[in-house]
N, C-alpha and C. Protein backbone atom coordinates (compact mmCIF):
# COMPACT_ATOMS: atom_id res chain seq x y z
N UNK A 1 0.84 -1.16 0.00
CA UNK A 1 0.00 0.00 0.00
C UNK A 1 0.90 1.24 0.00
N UNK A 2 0.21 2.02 -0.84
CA UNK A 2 1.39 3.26 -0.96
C UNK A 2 0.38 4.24 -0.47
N UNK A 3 0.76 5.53 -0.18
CA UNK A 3 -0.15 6.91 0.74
C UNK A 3 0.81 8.29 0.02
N UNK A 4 0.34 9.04 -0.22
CA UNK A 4 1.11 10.34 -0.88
C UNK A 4 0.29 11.19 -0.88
N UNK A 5 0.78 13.04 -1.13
CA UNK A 5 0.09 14.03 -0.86
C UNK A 5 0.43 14.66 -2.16
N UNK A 6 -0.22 15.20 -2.98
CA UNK A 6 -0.17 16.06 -4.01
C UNK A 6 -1.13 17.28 -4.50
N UNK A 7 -0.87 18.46 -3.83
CA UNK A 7 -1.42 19.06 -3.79
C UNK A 7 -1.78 19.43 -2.24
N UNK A 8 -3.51 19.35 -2.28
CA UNK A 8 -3.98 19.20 -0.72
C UNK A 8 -4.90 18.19 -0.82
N UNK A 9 -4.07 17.17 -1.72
CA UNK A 9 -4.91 15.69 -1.66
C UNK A 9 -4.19 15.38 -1.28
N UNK A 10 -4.99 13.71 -0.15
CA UNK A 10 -4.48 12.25 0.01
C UNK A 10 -4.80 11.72 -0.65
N UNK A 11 -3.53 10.93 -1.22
CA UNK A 11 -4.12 9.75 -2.14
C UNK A 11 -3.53 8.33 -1.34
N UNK A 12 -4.01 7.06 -1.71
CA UNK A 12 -3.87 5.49 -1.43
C UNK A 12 -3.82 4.58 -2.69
N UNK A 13 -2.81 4.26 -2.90
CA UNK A 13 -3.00 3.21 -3.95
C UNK A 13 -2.24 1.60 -3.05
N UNK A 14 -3.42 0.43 -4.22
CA UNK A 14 -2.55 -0.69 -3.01
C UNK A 14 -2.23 -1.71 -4.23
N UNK A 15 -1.23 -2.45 -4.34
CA UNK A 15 -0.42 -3.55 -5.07
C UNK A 15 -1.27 -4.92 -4.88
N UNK A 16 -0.61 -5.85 -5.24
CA UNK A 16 -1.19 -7.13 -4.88
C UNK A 16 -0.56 -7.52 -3.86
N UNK A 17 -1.70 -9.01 -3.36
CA UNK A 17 -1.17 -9.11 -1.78
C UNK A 17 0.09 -10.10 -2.02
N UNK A 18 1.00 -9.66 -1.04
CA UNK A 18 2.75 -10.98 -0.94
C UNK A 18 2.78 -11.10 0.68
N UNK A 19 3.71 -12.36 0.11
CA UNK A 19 4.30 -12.52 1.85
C UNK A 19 5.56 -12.47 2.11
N UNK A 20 5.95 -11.93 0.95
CA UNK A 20 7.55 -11.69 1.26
C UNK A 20 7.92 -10.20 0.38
N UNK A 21 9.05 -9.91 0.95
CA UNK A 21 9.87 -8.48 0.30
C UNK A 21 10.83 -8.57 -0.85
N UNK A 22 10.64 -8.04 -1.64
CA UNK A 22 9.97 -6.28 -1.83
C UNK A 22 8.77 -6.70 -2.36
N UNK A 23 7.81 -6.04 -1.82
CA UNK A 23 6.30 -6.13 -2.13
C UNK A 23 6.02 -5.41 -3.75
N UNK A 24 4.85 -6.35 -4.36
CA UNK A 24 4.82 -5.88 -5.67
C UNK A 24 4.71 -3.84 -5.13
N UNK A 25 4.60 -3.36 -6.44
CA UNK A 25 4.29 -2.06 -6.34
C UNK A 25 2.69 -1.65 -6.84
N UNK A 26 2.35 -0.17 -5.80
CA UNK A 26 0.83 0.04 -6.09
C UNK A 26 0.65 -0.02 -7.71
N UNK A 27 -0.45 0.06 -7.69
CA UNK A 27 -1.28 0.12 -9.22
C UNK A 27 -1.45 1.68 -8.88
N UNK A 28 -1.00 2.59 -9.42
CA UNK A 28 -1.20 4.02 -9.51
C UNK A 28 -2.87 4.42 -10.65
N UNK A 29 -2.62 3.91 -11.39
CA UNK A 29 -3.80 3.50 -11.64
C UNK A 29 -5.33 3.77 -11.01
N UNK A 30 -5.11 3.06 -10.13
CA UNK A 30 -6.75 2.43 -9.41
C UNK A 30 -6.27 3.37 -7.60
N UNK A 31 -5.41 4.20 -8.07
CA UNK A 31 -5.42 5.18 -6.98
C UNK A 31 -6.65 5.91 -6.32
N UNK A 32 -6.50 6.32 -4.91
CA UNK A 32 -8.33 6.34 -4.42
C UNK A 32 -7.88 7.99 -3.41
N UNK A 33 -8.67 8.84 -3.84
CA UNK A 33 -8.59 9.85 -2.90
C UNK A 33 -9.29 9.44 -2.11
N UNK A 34 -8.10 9.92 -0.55
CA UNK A 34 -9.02 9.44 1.35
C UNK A 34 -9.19 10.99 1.72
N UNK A 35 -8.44 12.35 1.51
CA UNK A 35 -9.12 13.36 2.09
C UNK A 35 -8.34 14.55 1.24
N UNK A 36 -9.29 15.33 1.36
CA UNK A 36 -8.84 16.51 0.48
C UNK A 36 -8.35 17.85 1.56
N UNK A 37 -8.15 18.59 1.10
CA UNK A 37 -7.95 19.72 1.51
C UNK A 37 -6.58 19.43 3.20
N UNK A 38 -5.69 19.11 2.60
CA UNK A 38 -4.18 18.21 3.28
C UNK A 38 -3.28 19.44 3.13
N UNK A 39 -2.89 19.91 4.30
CA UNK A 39 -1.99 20.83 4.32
C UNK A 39 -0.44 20.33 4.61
N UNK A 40 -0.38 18.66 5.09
CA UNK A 40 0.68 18.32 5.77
C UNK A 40 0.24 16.72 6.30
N UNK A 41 1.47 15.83 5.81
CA UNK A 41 1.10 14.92 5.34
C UNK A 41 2.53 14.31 5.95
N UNK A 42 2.46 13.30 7.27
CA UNK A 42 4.22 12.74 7.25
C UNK A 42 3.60 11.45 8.23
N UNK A 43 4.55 10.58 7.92
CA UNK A 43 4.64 8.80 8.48
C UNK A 43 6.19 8.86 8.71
N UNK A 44 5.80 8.62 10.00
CA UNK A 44 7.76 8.42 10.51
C UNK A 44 7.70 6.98 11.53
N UNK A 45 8.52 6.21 11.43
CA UNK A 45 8.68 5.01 12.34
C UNK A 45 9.94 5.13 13.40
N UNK A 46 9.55 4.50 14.43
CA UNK A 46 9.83 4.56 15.90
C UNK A 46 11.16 3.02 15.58
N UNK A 47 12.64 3.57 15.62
CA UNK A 47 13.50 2.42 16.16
C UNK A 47 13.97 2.62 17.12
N UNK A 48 14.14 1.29 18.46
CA UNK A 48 14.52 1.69 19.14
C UNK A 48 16.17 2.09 19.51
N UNK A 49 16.61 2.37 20.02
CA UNK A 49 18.22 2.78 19.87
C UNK A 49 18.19 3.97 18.33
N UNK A 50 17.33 4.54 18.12
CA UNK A 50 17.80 5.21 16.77
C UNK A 50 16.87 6.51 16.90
N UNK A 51 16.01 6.50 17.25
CA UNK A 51 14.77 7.24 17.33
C UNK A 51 13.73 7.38 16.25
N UNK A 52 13.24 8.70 15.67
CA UNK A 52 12.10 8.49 14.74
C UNK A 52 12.69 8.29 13.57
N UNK A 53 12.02 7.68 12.45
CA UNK A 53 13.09 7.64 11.15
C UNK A 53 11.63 8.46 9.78
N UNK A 54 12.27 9.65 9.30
CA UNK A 54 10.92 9.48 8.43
C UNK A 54 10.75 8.46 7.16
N UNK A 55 9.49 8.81 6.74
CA UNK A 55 9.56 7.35 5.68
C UNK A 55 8.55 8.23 4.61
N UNK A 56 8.76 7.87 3.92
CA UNK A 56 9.87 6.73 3.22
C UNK A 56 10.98 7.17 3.30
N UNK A 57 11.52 6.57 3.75
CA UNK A 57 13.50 6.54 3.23
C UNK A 57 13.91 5.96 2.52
N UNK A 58 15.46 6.83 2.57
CA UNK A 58 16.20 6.56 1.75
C UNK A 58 16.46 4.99 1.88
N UNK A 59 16.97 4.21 3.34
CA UNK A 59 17.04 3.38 3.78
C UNK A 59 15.65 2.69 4.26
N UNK A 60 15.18 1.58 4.04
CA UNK A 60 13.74 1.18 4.33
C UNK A 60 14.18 1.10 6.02
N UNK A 61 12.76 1.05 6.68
CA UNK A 61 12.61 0.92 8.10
C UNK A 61 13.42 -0.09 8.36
N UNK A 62 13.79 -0.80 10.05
CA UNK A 62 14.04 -2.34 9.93
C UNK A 62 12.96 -2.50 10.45
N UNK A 63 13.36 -4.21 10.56
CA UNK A 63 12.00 -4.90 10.68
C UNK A 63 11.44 -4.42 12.21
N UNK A 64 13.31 -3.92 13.28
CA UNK A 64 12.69 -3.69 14.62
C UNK A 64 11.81 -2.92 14.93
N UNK A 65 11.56 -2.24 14.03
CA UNK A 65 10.42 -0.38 14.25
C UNK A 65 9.21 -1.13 15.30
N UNK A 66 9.61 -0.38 16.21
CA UNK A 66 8.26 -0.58 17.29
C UNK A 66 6.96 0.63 17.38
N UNK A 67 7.00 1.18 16.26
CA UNK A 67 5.74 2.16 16.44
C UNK A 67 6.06 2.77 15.33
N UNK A 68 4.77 3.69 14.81
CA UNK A 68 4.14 4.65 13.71
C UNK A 68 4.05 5.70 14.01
N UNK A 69 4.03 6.95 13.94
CA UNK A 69 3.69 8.17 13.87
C UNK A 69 2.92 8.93 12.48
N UNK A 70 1.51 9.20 12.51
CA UNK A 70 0.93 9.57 11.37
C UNK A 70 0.48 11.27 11.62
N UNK A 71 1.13 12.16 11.18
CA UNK A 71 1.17 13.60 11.63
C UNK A 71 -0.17 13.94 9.53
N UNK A 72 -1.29 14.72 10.17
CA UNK A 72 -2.15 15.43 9.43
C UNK A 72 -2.09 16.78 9.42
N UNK A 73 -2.24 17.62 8.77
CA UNK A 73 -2.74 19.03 8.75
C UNK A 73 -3.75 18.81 7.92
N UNK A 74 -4.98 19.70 8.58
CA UNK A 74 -6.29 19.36 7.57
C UNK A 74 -6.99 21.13 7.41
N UNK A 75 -7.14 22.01 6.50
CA UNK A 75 -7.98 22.84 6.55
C UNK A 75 -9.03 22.84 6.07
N UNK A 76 -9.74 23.58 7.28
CA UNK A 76 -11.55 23.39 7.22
C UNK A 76 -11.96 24.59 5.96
N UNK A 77 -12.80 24.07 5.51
CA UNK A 77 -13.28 25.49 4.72
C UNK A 77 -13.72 26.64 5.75
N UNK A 78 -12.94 27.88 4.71
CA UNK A 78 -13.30 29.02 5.90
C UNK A 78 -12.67 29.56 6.74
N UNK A 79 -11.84 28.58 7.53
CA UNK A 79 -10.55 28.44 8.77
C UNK A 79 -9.08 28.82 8.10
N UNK A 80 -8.60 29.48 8.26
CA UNK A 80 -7.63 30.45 8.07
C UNK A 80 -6.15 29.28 8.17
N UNK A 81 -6.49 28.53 9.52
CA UNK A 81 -5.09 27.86 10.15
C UNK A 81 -5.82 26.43 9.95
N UNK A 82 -4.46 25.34 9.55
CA UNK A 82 -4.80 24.37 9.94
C UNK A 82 -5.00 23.43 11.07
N UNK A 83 -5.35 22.58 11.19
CA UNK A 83 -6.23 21.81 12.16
C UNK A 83 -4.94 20.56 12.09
N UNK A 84 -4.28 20.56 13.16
CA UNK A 84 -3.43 19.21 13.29
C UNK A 84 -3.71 18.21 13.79
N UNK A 85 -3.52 16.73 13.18
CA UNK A 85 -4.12 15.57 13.86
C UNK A 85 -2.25 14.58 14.09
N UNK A 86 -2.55 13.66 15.14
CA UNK A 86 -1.42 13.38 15.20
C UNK A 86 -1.46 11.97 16.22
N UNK A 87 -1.26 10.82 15.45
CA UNK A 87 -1.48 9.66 16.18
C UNK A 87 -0.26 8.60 16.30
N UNK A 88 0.63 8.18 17.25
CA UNK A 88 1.17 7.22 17.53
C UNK A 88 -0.03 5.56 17.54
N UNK A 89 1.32 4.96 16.97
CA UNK A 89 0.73 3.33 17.10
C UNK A 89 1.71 2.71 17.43
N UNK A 90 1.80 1.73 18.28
CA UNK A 90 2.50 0.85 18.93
C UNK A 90 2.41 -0.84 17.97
N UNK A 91 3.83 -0.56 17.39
CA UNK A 91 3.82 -2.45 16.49
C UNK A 91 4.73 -3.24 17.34
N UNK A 92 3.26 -3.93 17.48
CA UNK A 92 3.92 -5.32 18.36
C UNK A 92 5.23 -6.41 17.51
């Protein structure tokens, strides 16, 4: 599954399913807008001994990454400033 910002779109596109790496690549194609009006758009993973890493990188995550960080900026129609959303996840 791939996620990207262009513009003040989100977009999602997803590949076929594998069980091993490197995973096919999305179908850009059959790409799906999830929200519009995106001021700020970042996925960073949690290693431990290393700290946050953003992603995509240059270097892929390792497999140790124990958590997600998904940082939003969203503006409302009307609203001058954006609206920040910002969620940690914990990978077991």
């Amino acid at each position: 599954m791939q996620w990207w910002q262009r513009g003040g779109v989100l977009y999602r596109a997803a590949g076929p399913a594998a069980s091993t790496f490197p995973l096919p690549a999305p179908d850009q194609g059959a790409r799906v807008v999830l929200l519009e009006d995106v001021s700020a758009f970042q996925l960073r993973a949690w290693e431990p001994g290393q700290g946050w890493r953003n992603l995509p990188a240059a270097a892929p995550a390792r497999a140790g990454a124990t958590g997600l960080e998904l940082v939003l900026g969203l503006r409302a129609e009307g609203e001058g400033a954006a609206r920040g959303f910002r969620r940690v996840f914990a990978l077991d």
